[in-house]
Protein backbone atom coordinates (compact mmCIF):
# COMPACT_ATOMS: atom_id res chain seq x y z
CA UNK A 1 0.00 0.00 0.00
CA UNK A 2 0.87 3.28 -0.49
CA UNK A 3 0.27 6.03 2.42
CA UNK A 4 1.51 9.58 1.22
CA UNK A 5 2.08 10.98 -1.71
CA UNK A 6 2.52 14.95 -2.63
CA UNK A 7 -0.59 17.56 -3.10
CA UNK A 8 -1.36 20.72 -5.59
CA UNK A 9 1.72 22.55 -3.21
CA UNK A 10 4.24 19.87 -3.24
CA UNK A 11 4.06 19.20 0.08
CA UNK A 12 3.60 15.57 1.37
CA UNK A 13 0.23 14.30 3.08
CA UNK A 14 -0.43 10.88 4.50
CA UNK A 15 -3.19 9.18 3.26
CA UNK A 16 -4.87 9.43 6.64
CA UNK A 17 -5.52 13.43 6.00
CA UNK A 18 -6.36 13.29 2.67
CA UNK A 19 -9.51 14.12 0.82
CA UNK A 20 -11.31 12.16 -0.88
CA UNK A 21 -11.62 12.20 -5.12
CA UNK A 22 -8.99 15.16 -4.52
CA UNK A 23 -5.67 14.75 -6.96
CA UNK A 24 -2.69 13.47 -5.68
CA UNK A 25 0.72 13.09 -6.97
CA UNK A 26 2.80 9.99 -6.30
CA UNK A 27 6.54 10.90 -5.28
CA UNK A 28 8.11 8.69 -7.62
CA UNK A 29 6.47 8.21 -10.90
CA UNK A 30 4.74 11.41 -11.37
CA UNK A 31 1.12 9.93 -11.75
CA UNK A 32 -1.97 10.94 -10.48
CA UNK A 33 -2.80 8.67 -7.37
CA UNK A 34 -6.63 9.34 -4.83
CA UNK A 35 -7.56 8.40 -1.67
CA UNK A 36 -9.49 5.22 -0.59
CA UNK A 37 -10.34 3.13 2.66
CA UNK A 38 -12.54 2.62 4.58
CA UNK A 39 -13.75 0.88 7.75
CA UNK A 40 -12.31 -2.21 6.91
CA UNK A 41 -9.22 -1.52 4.89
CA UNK A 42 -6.66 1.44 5.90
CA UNK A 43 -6.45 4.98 3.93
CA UNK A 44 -4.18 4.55 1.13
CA UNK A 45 -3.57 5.79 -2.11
CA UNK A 46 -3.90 4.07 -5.61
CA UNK A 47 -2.58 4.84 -8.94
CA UNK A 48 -5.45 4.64 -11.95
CA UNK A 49 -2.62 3.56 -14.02
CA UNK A 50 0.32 1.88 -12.24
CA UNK A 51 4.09 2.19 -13.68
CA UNK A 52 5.27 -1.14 -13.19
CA UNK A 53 8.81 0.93 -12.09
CA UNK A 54 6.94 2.45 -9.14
CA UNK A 55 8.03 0.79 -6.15
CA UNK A 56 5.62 3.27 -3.79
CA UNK A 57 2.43 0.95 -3.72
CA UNK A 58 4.71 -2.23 -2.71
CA UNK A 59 6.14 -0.54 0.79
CA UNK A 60 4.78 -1.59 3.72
CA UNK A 61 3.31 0.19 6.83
CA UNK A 62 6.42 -1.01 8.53
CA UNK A 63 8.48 1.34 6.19
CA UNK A 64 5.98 4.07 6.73
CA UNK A 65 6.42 4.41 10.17
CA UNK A 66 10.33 4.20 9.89
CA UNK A 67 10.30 6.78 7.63
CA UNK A 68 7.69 9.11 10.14
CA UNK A 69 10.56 7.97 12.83
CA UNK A 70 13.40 10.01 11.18
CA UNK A 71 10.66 12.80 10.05
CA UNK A 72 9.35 13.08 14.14
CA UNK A 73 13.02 12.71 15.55
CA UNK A 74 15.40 14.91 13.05
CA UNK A 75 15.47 19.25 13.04
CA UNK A 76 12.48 20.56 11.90
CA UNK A 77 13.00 22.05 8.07
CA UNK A 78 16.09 20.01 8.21
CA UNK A 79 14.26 16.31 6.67
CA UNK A 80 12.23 15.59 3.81
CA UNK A 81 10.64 12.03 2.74
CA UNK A 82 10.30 10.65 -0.59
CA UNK A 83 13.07 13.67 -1.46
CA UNK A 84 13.65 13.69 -5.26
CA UNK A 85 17.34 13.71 -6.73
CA UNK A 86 16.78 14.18 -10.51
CA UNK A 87 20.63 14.69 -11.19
CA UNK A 88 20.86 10.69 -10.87
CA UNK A 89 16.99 9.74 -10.99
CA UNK A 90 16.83 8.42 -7.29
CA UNK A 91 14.10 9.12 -4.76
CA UNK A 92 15.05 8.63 -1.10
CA UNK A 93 13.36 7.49 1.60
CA UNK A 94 14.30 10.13 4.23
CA UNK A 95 17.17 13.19 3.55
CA UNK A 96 18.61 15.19 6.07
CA UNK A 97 19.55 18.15 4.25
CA UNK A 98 22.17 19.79 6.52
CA UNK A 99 24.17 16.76 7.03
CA UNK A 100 23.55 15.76 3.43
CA UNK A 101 22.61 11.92 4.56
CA UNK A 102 20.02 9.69 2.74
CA UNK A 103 18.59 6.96 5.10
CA UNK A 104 17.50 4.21 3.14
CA UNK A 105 15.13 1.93 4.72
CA UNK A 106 14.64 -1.75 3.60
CA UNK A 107 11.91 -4.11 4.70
CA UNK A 108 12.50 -6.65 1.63
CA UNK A 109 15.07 -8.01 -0.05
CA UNK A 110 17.58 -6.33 -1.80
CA UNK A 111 20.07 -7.27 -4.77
CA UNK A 112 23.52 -6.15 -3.61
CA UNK A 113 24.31 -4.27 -6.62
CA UNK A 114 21.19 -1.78 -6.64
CA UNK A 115 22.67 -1.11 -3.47
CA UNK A 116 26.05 -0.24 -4.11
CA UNK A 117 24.69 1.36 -6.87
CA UNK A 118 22.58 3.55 -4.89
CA UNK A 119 25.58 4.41 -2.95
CA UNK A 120 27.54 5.68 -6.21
CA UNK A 121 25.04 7.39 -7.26
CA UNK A 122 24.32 9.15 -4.10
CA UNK A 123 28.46 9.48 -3.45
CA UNK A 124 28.52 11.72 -6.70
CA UNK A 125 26.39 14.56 -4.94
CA UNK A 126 28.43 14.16 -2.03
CA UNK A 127 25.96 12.51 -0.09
CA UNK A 128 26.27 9.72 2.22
CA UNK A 129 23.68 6.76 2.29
CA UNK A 130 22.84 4.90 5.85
CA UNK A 131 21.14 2.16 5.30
CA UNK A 132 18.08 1.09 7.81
CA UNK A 133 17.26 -3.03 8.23
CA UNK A 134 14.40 -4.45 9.31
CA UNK A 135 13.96 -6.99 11.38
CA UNK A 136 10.81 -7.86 9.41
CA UNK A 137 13.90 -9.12 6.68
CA UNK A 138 17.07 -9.29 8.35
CA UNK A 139 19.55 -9.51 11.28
CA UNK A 140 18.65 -13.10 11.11
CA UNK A 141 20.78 -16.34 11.54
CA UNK A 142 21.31 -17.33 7.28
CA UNK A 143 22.59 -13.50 5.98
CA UNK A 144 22.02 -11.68 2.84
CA UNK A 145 25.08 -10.74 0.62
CA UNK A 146 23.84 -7.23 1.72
CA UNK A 147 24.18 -7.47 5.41
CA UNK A 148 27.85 -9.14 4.51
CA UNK A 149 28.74 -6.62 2.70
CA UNK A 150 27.52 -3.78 5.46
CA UNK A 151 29.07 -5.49 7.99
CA UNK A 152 31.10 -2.54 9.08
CA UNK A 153 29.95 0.10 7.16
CA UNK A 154 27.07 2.73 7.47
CA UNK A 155 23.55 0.75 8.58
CA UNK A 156 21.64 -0.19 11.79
CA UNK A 157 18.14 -1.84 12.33
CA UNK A 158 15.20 -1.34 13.38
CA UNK A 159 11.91 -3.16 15.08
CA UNK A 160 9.85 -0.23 14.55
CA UNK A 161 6.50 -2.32 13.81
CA UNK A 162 2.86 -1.31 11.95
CA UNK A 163 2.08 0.42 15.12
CA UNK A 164 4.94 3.13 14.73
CA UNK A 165 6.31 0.95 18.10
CA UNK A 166 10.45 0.40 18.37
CA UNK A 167 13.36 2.30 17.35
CA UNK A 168 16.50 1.69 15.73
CA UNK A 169 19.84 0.15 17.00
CA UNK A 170 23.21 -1.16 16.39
CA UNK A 171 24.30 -4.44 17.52
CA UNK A 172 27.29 -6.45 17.64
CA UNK A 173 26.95 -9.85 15.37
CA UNK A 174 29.68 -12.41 14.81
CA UNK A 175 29.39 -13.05 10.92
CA UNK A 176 31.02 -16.31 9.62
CA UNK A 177 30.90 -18.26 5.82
CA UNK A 178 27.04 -16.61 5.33
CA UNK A 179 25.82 -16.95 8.90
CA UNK A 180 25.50 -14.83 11.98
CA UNK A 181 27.03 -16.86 14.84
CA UNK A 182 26.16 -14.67 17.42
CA UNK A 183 23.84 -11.50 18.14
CA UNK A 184 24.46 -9.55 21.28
CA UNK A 185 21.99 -7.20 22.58
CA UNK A 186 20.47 -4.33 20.91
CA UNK A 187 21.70 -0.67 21.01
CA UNK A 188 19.33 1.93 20.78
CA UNK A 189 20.77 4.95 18.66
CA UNK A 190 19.83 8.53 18.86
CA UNK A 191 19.63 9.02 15.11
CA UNK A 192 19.47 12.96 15.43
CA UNK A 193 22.80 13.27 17.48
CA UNK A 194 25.14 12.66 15.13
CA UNK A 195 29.16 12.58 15.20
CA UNK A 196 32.21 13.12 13.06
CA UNK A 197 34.80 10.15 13.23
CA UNK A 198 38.31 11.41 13.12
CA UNK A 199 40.96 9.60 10.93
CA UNK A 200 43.74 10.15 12.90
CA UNK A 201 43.83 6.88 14.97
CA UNK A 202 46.63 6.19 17.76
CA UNK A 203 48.92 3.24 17.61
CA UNK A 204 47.39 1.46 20.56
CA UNK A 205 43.81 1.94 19.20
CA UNK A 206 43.88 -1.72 17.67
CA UNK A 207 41.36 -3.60 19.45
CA UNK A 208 38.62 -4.81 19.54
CA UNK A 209 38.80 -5.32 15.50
CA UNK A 210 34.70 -5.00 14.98
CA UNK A 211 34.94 -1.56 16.78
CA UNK A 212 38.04 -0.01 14.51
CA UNK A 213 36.53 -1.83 11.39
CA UNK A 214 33.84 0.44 11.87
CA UNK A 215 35.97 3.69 12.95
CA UNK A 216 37.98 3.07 9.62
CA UNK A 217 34.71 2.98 7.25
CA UNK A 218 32.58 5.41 8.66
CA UNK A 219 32.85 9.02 8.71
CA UNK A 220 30.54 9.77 11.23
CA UNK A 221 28.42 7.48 13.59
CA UNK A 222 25.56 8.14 15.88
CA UNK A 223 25.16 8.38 19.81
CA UNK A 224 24.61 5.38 21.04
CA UNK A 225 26.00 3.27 18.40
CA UNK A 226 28.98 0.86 19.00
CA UNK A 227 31.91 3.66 17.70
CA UNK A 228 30.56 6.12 20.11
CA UNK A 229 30.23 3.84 23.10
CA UNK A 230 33.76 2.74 22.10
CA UNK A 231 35.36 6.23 22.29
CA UNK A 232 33.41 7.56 25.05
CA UNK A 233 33.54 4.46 27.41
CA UNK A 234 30.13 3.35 26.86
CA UNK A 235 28.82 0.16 27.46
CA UNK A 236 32.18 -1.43 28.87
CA UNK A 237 30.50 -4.76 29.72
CA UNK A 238 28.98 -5.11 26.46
CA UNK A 239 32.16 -4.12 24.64
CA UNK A 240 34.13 -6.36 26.64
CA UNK A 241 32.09 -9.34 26.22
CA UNK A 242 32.08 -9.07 21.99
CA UNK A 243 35.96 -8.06 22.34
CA UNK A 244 36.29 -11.67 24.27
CA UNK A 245 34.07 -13.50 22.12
CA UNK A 246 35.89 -12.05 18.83
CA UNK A 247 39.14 -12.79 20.00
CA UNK A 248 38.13 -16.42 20.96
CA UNK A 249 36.51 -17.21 17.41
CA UNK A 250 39.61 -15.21 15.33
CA UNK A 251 42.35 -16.64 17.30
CA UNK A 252 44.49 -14.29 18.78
CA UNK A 253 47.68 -17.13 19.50
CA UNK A 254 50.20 -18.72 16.94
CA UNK A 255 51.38 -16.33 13.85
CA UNK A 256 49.87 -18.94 11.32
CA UNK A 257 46.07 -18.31 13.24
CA UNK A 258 46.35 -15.08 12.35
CA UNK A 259 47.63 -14.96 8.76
CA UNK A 260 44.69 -17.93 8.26
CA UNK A 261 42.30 -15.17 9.76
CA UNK A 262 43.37 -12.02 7.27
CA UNK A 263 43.54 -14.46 4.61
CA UNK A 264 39.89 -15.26 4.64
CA UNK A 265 38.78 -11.73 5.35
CA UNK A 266 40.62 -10.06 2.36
CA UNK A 267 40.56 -12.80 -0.08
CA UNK A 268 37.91 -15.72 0.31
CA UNK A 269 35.04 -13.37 2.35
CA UNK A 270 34.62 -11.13 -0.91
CA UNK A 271 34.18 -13.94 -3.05
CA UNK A 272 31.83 -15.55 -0.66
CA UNK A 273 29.54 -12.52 -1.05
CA UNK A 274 29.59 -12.77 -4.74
CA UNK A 275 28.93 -16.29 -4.55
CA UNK A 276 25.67 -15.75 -2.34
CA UNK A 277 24.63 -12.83 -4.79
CA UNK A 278 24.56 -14.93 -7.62
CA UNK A 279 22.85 -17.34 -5.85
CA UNK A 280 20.25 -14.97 -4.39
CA UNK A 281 19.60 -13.76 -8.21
CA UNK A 282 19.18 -17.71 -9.83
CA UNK A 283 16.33 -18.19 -6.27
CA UNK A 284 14.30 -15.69 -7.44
């Protein structure tokens, strides 16, 4: 279903305050979508003629309220949904214009490519893409080449439900060959307090490895996120128990543990995502 779309003024409404037999426009193809519900089916808007490109009447209520999440939580004036970018024909889910983000949220299944490709495209306006999980999808035991591939760069989840109830966290996961060994507690994120990560790091700022992955591919992170509880002494029990736990699955010990350990992270992980891509692509 689809639950906003933009009036006469360009200005977004939800389907809830709409009127009825009143023209709509829907954010991404451009067509002329109305109003309809009733007392037993929710408000929504439908296109008269549907572009089978339109990916607005296939996002769920789930999505909805993630995307109301950022709009409720972020500066007033400052965030826009369904925000156009006709430079590289994208439409994104939420934008925070001063901090020139995109948050992209995904309830369904995703090839990995459309999403690196969504990153390029974003990257050559100079804006960086965080991308949004649900558990509806993922952060589940068998992993999507996706989530592989995020690992340690910009995402988090979310449980945010049809009721608008949850929020969105980080998490600490110990990924191995396409499955996720372990999943510590959530980490609820303030996702309008957001940081710069500096790239000067000191020599003795080496472990724990999932915490300087992530200082090393992000350029900024979010309070309450694993990177900030890292550098501001956050969370030391929960820190310390996925340092231990990562060190006893990698190996810290003999030389040849260790070179066995960077060897499949470099070389054999990659091609383990592009193996589960390909295979994701012939399931469908």
């Amino acid at each position: 279903m689809q639950f906003y779309a933009f009036d006469s003024k360009n200005e977004i409404v939800l389907a809830s305050s709409a009127l009825r037999g009143q023209d709509y426009i829907c954010p991404e193809c451009r067509k002329a979508v109305y109003k309809r519900g009733g007392a037993h089916r929710q408000d929504h808007f439908y296109h008269l003629e549907l572009s089978p490109s339109c990916r607005q009447s296939s996002k769920s209520q789930e999505h909805l309220n993630v995307q109301m999440y950022f709009q409720m939580l972020l500066p007033k004036g400052q965030c826009s949904l369904e925000h156009r970018f006709s430079e590289i024909g994208r439409i994104a889910d939420v934008f925070w214009s001063d901090k020139k983000i995109v948050f992209e949220v995904q309830c369904s299944q995703m090839d990995l490519q459309e999403l690196i490709a969504r990153n390029r495209d974003y990257g050559k306006l100079g804006i960086s893409v965080v991308w949004i999980l649900h558990d509806k999808k993922y952060n589940k035991e068998s992993l999507f080449a996706i989530e592989s591939y995020l690992h340690h760069k910009s995402h988090y989840f979310t449980n945010i439900d049809e009721n608008g109830v949850g929020y969105i966290y980080d998490q600490f996961s110990l990924l191995h060959k396409g499955k996720r060994l372990h999943r510590f507690d959530p980490l609820p994120i303030e996702v309008s307090d957001i940081k710069c990560t500096s790239k000067k790091f000191p020599r003795f700022w080496r472990k724990p490895h999932f915490a300087i992955e992530r200082l090393k591919q992000r350029s900024f992170y979010f309070s309450g996120d694993i990177v900030d509880s890292y550098l501001n002494h956050l969370q030391p029990l929960y820190l310390a128990d996925a340092a231990a736990l990562e060190k006893k699955f990698n190996g810290e010990g003999p030389l040849k543990n260790r070179v066995k350990h960077y060897f499949f992270t470099c070389v054999v992980n990659p091609y383990k995502i592009l193996l589960q891509l390909f295979l994701e692509r012939c399931c469908r």
